[in-house]
C-alpha atoms as a PDB file:
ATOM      1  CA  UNK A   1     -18.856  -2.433  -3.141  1.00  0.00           C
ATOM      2  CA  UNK A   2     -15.451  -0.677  -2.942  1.00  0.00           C
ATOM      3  CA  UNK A   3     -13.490  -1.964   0.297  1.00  0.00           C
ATOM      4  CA  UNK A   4     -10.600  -0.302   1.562  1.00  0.00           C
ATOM      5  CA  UNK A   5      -7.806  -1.152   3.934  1.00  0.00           C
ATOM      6  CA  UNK A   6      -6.985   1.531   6.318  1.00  0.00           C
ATOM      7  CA  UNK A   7      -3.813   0.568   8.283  1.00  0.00           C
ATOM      8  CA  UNK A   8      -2.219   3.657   7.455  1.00  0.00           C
ATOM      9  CA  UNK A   9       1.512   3.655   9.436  1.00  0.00           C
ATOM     10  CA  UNK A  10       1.129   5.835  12.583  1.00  0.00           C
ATOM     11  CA  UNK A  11       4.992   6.674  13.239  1.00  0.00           C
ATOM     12  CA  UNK A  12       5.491   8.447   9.448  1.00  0.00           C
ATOM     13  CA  UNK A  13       7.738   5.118   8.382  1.00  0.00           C
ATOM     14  CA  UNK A  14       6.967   1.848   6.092  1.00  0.00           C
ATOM     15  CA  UNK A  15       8.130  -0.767   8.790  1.00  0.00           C
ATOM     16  CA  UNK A  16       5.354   0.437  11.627  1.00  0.00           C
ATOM     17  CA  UNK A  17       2.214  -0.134   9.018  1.00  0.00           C
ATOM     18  CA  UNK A  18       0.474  -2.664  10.165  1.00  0.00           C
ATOM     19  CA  UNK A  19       0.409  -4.021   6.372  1.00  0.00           C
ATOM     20  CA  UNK A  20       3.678  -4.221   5.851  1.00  0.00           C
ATOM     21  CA  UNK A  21       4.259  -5.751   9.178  1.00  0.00           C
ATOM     22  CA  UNK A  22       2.217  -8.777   8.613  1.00  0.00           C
ATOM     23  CA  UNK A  23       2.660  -8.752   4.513  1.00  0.00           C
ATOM     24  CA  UNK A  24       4.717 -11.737   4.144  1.00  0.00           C
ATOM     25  CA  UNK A  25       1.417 -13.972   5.920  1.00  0.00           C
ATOM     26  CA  UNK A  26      -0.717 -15.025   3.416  1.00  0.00           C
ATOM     27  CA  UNK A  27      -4.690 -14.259   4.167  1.00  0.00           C
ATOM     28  CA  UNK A  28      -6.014 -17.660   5.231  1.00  0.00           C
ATOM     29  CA  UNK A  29      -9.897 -16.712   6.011  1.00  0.00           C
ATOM     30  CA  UNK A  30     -10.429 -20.588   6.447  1.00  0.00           C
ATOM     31  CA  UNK A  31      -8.433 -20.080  10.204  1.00  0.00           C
ATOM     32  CA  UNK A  32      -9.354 -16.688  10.907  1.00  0.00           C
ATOM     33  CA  UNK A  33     -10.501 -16.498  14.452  1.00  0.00           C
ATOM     34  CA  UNK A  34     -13.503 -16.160  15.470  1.00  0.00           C
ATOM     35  CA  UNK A  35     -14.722 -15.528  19.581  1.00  0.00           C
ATOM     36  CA  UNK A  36     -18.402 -17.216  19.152  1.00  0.00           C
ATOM     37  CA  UNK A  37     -17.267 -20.829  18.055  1.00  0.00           C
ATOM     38  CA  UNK A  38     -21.237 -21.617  16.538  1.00  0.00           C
ATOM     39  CA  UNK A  39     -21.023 -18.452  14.792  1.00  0.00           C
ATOM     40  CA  UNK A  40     -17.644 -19.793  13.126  1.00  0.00           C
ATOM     41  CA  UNK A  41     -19.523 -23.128  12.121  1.00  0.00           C
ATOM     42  CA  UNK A  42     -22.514 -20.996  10.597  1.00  0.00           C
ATOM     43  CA  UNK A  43     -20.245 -18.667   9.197  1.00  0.00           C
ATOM     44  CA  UNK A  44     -18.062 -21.510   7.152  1.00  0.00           C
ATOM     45  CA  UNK A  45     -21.552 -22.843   6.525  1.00  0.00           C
ATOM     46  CA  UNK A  46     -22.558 -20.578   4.676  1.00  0.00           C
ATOM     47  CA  UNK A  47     -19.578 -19.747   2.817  1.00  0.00           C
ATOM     48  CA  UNK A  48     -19.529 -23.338   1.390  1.00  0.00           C
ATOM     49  CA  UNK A  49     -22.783 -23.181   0.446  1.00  0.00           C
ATOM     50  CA  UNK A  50     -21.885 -20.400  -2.027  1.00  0.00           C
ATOM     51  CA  UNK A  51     -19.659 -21.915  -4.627  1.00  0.00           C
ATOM     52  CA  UNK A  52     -19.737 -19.546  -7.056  1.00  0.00           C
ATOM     53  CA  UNK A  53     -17.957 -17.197  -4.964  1.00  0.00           C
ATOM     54  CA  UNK A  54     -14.905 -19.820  -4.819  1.00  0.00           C
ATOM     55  CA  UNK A  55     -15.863 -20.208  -0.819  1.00  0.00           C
ATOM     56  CA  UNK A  56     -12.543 -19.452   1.389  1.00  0.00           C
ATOM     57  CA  UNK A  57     -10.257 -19.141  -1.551  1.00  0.00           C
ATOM     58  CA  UNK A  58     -12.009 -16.561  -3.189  1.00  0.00           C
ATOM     59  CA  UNK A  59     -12.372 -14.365   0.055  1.00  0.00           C
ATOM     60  CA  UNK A  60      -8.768 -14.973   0.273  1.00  0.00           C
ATOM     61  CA  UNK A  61      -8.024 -13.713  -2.915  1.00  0.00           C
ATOM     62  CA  UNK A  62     -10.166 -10.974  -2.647  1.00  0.00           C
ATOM     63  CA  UNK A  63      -8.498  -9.642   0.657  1.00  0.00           C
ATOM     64  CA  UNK A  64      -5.145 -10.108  -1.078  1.00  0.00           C
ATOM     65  CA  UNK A  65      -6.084  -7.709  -3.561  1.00  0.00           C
ATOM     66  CA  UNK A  66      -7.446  -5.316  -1.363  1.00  0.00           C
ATOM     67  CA  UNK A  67      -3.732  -5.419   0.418  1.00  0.00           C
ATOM     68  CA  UNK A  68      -2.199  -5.219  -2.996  1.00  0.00           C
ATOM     69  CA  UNK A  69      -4.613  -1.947  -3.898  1.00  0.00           C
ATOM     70  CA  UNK A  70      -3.764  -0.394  -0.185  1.00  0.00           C
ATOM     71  CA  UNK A  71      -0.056  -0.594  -0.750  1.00  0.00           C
ATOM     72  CA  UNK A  72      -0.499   0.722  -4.757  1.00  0.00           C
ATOM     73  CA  UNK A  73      -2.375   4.025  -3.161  1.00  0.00           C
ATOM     74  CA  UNK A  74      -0.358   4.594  -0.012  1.00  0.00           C
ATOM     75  CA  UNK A  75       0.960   8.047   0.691  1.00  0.00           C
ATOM     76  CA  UNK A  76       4.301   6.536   1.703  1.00  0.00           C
ATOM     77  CA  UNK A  77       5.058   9.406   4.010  1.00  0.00           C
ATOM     78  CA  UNK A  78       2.243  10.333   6.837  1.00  0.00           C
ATOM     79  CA  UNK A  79       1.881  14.275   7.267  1.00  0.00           C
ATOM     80  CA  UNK A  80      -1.138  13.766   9.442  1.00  0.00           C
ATOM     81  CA  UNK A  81       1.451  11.828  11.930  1.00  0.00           C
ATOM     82  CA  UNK A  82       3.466  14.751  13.057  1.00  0.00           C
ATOM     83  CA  UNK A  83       0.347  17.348  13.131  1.00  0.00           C
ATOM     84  CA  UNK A  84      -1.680  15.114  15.233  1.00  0.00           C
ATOM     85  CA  UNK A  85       0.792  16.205  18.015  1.00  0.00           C
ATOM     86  CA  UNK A  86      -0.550  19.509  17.857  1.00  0.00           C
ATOM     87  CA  UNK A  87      -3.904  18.899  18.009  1.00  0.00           C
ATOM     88  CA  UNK A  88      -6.413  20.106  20.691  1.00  0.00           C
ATOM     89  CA  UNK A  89      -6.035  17.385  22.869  1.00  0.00           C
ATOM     90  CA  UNK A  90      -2.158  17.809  22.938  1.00  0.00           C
ATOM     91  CA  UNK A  91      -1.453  22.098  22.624  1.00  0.00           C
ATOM     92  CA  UNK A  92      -4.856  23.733  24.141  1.00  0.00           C
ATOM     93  CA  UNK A  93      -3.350  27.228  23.674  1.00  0.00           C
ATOM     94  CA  UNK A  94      -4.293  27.923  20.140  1.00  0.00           C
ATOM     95  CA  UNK A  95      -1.462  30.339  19.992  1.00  0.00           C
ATOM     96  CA  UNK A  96       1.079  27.870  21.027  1.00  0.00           C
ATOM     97  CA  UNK A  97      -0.296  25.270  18.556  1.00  0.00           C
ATOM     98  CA  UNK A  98      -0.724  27.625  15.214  1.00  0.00           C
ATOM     99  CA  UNK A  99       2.817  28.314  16.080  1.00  0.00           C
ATOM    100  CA  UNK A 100       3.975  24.600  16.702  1.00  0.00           C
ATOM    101  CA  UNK A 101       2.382  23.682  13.770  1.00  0.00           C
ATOM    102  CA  UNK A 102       4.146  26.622  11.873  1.00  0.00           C
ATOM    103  CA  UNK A 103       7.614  25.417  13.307  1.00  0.00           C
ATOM    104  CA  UNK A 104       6.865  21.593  11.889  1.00  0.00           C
ATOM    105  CA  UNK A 105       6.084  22.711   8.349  1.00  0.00           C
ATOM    106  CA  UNK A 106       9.365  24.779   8.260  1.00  0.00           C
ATOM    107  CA  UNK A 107      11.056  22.107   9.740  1.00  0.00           C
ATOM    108  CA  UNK A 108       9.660  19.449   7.589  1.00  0.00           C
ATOM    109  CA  UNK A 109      10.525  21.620   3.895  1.00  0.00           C
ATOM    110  CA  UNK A 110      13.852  22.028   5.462  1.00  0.00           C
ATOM    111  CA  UNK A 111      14.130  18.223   6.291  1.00  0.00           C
ATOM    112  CA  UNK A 112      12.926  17.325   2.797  1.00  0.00           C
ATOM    113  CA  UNK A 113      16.315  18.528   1.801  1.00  0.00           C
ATOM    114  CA  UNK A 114      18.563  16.710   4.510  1.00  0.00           C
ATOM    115  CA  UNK A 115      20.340  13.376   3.328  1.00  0.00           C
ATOM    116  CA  UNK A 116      18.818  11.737   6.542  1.00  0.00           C
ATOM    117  CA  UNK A 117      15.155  12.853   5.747  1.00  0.00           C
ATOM    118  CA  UNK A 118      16.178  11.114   1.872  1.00  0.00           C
ATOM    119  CA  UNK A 119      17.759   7.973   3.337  1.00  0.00           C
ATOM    120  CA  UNK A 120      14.660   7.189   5.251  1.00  0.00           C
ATOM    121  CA  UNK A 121      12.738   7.974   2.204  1.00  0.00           C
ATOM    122  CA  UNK A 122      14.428   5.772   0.270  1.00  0.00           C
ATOM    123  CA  UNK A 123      14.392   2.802   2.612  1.00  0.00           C
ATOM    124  CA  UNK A 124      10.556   3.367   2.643  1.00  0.00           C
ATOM    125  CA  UNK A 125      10.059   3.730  -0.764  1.00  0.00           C
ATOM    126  CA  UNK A 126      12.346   0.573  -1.362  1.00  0.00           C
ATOM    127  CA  UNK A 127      10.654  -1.810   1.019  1.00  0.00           C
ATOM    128  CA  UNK A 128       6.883  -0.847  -0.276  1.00  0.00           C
ATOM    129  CA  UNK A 129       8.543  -1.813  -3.432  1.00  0.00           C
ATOM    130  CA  UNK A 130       9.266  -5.251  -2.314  1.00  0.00           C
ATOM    131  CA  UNK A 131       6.030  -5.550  -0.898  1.00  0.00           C
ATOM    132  CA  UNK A 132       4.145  -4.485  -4.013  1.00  0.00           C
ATOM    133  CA  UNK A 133       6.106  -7.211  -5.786  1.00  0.00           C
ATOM    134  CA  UNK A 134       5.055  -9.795  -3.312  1.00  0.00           C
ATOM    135  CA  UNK A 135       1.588  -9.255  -3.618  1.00  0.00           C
ATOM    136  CA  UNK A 136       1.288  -9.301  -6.968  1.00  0.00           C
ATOM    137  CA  UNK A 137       3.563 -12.190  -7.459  1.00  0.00           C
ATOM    138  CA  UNK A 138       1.126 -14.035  -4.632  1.00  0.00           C
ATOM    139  CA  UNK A 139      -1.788 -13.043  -6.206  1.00  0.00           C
ATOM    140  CA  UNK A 140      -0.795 -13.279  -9.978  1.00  0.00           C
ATOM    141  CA  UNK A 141       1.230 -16.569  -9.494  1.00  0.00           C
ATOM    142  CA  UNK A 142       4.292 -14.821 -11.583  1.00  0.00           C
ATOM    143  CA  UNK A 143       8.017 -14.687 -10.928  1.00  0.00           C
ATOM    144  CA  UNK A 144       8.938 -11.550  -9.816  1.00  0.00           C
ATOM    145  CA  UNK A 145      11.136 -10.930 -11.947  1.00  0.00           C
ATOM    146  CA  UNK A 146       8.441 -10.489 -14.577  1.00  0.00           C
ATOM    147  CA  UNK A 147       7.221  -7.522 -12.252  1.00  0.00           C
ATOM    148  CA  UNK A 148       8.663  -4.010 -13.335  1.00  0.00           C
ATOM    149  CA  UNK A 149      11.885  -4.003 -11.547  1.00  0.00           C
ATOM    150  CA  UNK A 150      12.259  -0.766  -8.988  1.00  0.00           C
ATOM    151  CA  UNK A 151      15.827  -0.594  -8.487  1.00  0.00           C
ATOM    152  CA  UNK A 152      16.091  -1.119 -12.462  1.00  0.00           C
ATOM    153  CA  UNK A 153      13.617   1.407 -13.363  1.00  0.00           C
ATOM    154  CA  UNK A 154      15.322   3.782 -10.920  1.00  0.00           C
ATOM    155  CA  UNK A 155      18.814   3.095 -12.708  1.00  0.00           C
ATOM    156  CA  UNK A 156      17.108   3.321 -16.376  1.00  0.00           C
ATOM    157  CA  UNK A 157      18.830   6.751 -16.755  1.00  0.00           C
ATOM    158  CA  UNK A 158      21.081   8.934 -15.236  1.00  0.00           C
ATOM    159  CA  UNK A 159      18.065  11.146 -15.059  1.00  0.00           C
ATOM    160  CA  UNK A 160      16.097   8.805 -13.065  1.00  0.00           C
ATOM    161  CA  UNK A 161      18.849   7.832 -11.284  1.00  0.00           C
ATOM    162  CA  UNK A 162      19.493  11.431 -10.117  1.00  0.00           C
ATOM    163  CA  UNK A 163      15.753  12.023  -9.800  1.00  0.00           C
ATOM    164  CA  UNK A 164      15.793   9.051  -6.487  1.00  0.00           C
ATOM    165  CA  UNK A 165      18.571  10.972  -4.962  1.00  0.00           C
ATOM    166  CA  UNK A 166      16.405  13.745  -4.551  1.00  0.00           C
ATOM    167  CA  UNK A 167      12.923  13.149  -4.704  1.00  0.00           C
ATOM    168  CA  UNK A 168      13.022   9.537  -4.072  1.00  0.00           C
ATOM    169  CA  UNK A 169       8.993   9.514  -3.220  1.00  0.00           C
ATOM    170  CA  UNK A 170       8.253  10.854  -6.513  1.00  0.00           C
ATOM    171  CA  UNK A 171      10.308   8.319  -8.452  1.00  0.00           C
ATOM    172  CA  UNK A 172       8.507   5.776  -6.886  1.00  0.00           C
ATOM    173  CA  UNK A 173       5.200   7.160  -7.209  1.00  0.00           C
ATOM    174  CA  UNK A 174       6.045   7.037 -11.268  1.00  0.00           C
ATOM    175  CA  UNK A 175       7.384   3.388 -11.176  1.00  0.00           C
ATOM    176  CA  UNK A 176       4.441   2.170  -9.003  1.00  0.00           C
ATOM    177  CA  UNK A 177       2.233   4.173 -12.066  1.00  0.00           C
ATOM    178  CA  UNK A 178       3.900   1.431 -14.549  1.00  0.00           C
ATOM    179  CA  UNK A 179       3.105  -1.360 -12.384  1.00  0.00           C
ATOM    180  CA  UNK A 180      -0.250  -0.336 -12.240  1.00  0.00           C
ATOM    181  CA  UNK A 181      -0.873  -0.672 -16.013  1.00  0.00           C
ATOM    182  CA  UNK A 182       1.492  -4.317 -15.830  1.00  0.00           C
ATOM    183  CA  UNK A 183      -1.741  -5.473 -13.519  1.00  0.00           C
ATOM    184  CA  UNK A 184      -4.008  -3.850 -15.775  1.00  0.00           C
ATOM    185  CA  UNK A 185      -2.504  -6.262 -18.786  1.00  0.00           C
ATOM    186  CA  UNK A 186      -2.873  -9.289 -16.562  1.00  0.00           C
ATOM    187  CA  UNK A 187      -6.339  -8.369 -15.289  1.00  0.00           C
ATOM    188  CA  UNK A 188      -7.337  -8.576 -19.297  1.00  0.00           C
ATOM    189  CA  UNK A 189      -8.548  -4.736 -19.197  1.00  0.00           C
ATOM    190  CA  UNK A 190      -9.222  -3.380 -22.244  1.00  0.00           C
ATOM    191  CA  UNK A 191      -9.572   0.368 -21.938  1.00  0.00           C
ATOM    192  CA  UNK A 192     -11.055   1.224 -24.834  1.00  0.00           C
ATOM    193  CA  UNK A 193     -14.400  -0.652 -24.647  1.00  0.00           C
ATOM    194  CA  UNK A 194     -14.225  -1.748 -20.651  1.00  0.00           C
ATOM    195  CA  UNK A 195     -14.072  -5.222 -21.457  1.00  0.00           C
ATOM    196  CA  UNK A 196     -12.730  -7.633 -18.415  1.00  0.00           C
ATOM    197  CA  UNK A 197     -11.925 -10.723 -18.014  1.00  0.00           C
ATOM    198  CA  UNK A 198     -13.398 -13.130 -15.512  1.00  0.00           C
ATOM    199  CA  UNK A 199     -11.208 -12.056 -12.487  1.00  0.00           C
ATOM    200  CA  UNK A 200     -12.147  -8.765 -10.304  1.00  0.00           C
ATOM    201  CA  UNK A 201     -10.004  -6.330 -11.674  1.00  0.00           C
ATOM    202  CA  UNK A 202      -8.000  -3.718  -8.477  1.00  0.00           C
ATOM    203  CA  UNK A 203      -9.684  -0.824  -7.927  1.00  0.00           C
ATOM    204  CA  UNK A 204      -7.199   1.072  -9.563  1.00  0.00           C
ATOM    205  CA  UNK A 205      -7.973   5.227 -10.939  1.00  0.00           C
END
């Protein structure tokens, strides 16, 4: 069953997602609350009874890597935020809104190009990239500084290095690529015949 976490930000920046808010708590499923207290007792019940599934640990570490596969397919930068504004509910003129809508595309290719609108990027892309390397240093049980580096894959080349001035989004998108294929390694994937080893591999395209 494919599970997804959708906590996507609301505001259009890194620091209001709700995942990145709470990243640096591990998942603890053991405590999680619960409002019917006999429901809690049947519920741990049963998940001790299951030992092959690795009981609250292994929901843990499943959730963890759910988290770690949210953050590895964000969009970093919410469109959908700003347009929402213009919705039905907000501009019932259809005129007016077409138009609004109009003026926040121009606005936003315009902004792409402002040092403000890049800054922000930046700060974005730079604190998913701590967050990535948290998970999968929680998860993994690896020093991060085994983890592809961000800030030294962005300095690699003046090319790259140039590249995050501008498009800082993109740059990340291609370093986030590499540690995709580092989690691959350490799931034991083998792409040509499929073969995995006994953990659950991310759900990564």
């Amino acid at each position: 069953m494919d599970v997804q976490l959708c906590a996507q930000m609301d505001a259009g920046r890194a620091n209001t997602d709700i995942c990145i808010q709470s990243i640096k708590r591990p998942v603890d499923s053991k405590e999680a609350l619960c409002s019917n207290v006999s429901d809690k007792a049947s519920i741990h019940e049963a998940i001790q009874e299951n030992p092959s599934q690795h009981g609250f640990d292994g929901i843990n570490k499943a959730v963890e890597r759910i988290r770690l596969d949210y953050l590895l397919k964000h969009d970093v930068y919410n469109l959908e935020y700003g347009i929402k504004f213009f919705s039905e509910d907000h501009v019932e003129n259809n005129i007016l809104r077409y138009i609004a809508i109009l003026v926040f595309i121009i606005f936003l290719f315009v902004g792409h190009f402002s040092k403000s609108f890049r800054d922000e990027r930046r700060e974005d892309v730079e604190l998913f990239a701590r967050c990535i390397i948290l998970m999968v240093e929680r998860i993994y049980h690896i020093p991060g500084e085994d983890v592809p580096s961000f800030e030294n894959y962005c300095e690699s080349s003046k090319t790259w290095s140039f590249l995050y001035e501008l498009a800082p989004i993109f740059v990340f998108k291609c370093w986030r690529k590499k540690v995709e294929r580092f989690i691959r390694q350490r799931d034991g994937i083998v792409v040509e015949n499929m073969t995995v080893n006994e953990s659950t591999p991310l759900n990564i395209v």
